[in-house]
Protein backbone atom coordinates (compact mmCIF):
# COMPACT_ATOMS: atom_id res chain seq x y z
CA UNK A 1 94.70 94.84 78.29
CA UNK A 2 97.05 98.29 79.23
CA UNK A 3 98.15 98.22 75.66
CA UNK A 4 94.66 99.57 75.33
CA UNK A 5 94.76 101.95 77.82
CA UNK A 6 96.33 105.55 77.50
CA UNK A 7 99.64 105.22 80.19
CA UNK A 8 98.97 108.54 81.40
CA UNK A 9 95.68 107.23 82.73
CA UNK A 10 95.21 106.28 86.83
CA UNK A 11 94.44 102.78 87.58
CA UNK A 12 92.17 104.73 90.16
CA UNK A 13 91.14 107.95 90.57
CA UNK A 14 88.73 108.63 93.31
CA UNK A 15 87.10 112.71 93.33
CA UNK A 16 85.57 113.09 96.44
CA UNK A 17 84.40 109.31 96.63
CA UNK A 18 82.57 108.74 100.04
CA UNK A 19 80.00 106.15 101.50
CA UNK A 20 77.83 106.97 103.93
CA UNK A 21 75.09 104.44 104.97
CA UNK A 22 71.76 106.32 105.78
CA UNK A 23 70.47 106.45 109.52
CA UNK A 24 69.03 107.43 111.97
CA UNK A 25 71.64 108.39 112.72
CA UNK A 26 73.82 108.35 109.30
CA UNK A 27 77.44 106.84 109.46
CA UNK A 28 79.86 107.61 107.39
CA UNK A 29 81.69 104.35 106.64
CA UNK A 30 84.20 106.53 104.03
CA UNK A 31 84.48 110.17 104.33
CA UNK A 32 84.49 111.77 100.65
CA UNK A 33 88.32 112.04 99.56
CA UNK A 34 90.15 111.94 96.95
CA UNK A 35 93.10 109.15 95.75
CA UNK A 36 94.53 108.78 92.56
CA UNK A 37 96.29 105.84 92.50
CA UNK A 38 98.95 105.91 88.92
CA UNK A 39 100.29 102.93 86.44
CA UNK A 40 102.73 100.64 87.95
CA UNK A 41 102.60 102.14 91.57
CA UNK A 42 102.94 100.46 94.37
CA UNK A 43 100.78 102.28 97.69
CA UNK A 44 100.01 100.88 100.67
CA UNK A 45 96.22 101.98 102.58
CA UNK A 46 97.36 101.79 106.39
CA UNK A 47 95.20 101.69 109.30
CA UNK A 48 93.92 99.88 112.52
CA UNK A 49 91.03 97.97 112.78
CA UNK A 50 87.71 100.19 112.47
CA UNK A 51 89.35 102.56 110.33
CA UNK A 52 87.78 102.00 107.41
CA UNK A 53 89.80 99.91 105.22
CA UNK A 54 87.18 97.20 104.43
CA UNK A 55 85.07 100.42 103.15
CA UNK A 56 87.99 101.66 101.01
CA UNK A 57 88.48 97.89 99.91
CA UNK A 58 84.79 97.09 98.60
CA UNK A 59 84.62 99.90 97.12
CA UNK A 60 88.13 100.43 95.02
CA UNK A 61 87.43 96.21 94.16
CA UNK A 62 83.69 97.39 93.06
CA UNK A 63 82.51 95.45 95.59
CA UNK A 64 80.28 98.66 97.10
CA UNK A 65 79.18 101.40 95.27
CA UNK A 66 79.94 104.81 96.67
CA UNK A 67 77.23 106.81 97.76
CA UNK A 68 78.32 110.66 96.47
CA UNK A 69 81.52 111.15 94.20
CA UNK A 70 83.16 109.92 91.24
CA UNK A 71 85.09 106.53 91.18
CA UNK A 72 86.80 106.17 87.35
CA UNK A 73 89.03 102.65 86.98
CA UNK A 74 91.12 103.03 83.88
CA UNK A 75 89.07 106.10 82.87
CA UNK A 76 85.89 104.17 83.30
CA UNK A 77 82.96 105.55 85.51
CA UNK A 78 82.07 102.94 87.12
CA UNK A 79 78.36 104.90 87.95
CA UNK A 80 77.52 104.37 84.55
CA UNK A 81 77.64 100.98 84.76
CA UNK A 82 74.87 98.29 85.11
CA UNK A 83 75.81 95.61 87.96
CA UNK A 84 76.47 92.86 84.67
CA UNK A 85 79.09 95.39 83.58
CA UNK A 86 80.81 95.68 86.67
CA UNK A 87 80.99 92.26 87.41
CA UNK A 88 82.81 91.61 84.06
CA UNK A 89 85.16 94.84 84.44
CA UNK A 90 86.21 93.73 88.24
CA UNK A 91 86.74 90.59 86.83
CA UNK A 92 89.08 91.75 83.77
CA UNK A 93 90.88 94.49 85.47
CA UNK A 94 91.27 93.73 89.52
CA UNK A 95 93.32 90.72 90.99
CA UNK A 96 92.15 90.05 94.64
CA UNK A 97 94.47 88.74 97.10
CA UNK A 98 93.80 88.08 100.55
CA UNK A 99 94.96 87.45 103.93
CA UNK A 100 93.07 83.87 104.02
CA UNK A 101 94.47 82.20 100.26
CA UNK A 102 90.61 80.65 99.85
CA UNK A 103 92.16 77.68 97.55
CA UNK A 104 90.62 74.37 97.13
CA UNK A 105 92.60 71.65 98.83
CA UNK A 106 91.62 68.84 96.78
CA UNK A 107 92.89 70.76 93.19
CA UNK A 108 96.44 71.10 92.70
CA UNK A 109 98.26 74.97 92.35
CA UNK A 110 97.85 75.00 88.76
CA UNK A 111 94.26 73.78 88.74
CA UNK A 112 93.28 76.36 91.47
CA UNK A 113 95.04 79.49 89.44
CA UNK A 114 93.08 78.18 86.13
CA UNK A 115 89.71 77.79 87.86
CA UNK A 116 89.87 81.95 87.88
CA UNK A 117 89.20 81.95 84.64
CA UNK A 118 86.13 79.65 84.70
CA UNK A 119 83.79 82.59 84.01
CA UNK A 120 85.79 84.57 81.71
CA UNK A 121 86.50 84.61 78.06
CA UNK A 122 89.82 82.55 77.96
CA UNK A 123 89.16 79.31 75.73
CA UNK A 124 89.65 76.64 77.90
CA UNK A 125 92.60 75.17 75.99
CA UNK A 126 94.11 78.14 77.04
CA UNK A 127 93.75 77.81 80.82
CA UNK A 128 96.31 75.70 81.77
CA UNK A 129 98.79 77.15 79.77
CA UNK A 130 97.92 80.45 81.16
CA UNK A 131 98.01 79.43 84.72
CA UNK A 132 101.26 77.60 84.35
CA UNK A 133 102.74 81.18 82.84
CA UNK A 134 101.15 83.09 86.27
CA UNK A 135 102.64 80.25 88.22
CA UNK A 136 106.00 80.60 86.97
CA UNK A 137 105.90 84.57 87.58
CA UNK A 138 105.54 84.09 91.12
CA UNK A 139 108.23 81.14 91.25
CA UNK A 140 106.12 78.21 91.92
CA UNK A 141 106.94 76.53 88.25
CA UNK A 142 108.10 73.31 89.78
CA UNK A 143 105.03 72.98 92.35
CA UNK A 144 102.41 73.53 89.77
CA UNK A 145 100.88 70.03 90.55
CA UNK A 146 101.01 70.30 94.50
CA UNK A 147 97.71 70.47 96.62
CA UNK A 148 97.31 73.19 99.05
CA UNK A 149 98.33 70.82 101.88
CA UNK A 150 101.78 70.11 100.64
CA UNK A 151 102.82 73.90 100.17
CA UNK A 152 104.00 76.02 102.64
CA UNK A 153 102.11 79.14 103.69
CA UNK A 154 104.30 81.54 101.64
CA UNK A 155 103.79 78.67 98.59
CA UNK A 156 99.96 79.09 99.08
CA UNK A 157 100.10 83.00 99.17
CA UNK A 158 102.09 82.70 95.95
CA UNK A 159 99.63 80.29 93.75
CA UNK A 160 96.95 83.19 96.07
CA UNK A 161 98.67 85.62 93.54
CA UNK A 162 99.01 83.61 90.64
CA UNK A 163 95.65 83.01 90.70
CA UNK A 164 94.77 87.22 90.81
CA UNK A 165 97.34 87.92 87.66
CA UNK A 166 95.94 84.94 85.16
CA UNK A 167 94.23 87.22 83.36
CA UNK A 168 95.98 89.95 83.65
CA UNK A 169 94.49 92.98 85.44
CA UNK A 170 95.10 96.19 85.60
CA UNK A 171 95.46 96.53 89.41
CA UNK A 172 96.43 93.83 92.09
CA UNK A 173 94.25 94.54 95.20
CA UNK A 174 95.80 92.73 98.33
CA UNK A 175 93.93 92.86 101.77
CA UNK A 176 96.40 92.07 104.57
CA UNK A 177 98.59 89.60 102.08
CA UNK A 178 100.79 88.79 105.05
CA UNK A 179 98.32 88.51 107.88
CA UNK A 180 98.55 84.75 107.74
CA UNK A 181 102.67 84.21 107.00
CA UNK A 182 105.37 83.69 109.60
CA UNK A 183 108.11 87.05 109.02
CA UNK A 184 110.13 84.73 106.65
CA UNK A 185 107.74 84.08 104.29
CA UNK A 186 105.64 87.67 105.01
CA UNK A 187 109.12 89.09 103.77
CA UNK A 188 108.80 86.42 100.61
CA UNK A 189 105.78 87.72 99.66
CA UNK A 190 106.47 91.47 99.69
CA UNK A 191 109.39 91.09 97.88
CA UNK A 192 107.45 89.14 95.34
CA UNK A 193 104.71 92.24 95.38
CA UNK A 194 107.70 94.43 94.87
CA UNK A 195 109.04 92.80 91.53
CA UNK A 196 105.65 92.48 90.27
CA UNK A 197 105.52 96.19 90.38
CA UNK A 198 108.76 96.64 89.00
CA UNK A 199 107.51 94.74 86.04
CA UNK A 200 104.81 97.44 85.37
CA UNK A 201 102.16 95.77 87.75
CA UNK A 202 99.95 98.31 90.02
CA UNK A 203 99.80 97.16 93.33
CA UNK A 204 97.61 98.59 96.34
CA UNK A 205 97.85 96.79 99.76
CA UNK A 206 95.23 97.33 102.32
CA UNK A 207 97.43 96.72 105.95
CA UNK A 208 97.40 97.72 109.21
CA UNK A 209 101.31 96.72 109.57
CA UNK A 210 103.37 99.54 109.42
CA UNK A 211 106.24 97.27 108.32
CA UNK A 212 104.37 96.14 105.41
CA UNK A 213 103.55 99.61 104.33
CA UNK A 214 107.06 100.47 104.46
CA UNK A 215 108.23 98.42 101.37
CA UNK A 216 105.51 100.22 99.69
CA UNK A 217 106.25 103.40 97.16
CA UNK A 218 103.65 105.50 99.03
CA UNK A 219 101.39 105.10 101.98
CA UNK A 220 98.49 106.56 102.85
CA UNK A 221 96.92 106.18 106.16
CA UNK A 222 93.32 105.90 107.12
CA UNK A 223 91.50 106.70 110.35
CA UNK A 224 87.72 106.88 111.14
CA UNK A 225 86.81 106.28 107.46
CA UNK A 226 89.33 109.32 106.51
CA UNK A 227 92.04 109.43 104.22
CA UNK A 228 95.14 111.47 105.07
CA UNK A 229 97.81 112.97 103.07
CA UNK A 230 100.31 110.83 101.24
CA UNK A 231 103.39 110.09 103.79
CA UNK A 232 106.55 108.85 101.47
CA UNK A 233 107.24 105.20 103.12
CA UNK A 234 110.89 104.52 103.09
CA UNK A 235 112.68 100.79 103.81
């Protein structure tokens, strides 16, 4: 799909992006800010609880629409977009991964990473094949027919991410990856987040672990539904 897509174009690129939910009295949920997050960067959003990170999360995954600003993913507005449209182009272009790994205990890894593609355009003699390539890339090749219960935390995290890169998106949107891992495998994971991006993958983490934010490229923090400057994180 990025073959497609000028390099020089952000993943995201939010111009005074803000959502405020109307009264009385109004609350700003985001205050309007901009972000522009590049191709193959890896940035952390860092904040306590409160802070706003859900907000910034629906609305970078197009799960909320902002309420003033522009929000372009890949160059595309999403404003000018009917709700059919944005369901495909979250679909195509963001990988969710969160802190719970939501998979199906009775279907094995690889059946799990090839039910994301249920609703999308991949022929279904494709699937498998596809799913065993994501599995692979995350190093879970020789547990592709394990349930849920017979992996380990990390293990599920990993088929977790499999499951958001099968078909290939542009960004990889994590929401507290780690919340649910012991250090060992928490350490696992971000290292595994880390190679991703080193293979050209964009990767934005939504944390409010400081130590998780460090193996991130670039970190900004978020307070009271405000983004601050960029702060360089460093290991």
């Amino acid at each position: 799909m990025d073959d497609l897509i000028e390099k020089s174009t952000p993943v995201i690129e939010f111009r005074r992006v803000g959502l405020t939910y109307p009264g009385p009295p109004p609350v700003a949920a985001l205050t309007e800010c901009d972000l522009t997050v590049r191709r193959g960067e890896f940035i952390s959003i860092v904040g306590p609880s409160g802070s706003g990170k859900s907000t910034f999360l629906n609305i970078a995954g197009l799960l909320d629409s902002p309420s003033s600003g522009t929000y372009l993913l890949d160059g595309i507005d999403i404003a000018t977009l009917k709700d059919a449209e944005l369901t495909s182009l979250r679909g195509q272009r963001i990988g969710f991964v969160f802190q719970s790994f939501h998979l199906l205990s009775y279907r094995s890894a690889l059946e799990n990473v090839a039910l994301a593609m249920i609703y999308s355009r991949v022929p279904r003699k494709e699937r498998a094949a596809r799913a065993h390539e994501a599995l692979v890339k995350v190093g879970l090749g020789h547990r592709v027919n394990a349930p849920p219960s017979r992996l380990s935390g990390g293990e599920r995290q990993r088929v977790a991410v499999a499951r958001a890169l099968v078909a290939r998106p542009s960004l990889l949107l994590c929401d507290e990856p780690t919340g649910n891992l012991d250090s060992v495998n928490a350490r696992a994971v971000l290292t595994l987040l880390k190679e991703l991006q080193a293979s050209g993958m964009t990767v934005l983490v939504i944390t409010h672990d400081q130590e998780v934010a460090a193996h991130s490229g670039r970190t900004v923090a978020i307070r009271d539904g405000i983004l601050r400057e960029h702060v360089e994180a460093s290991l």
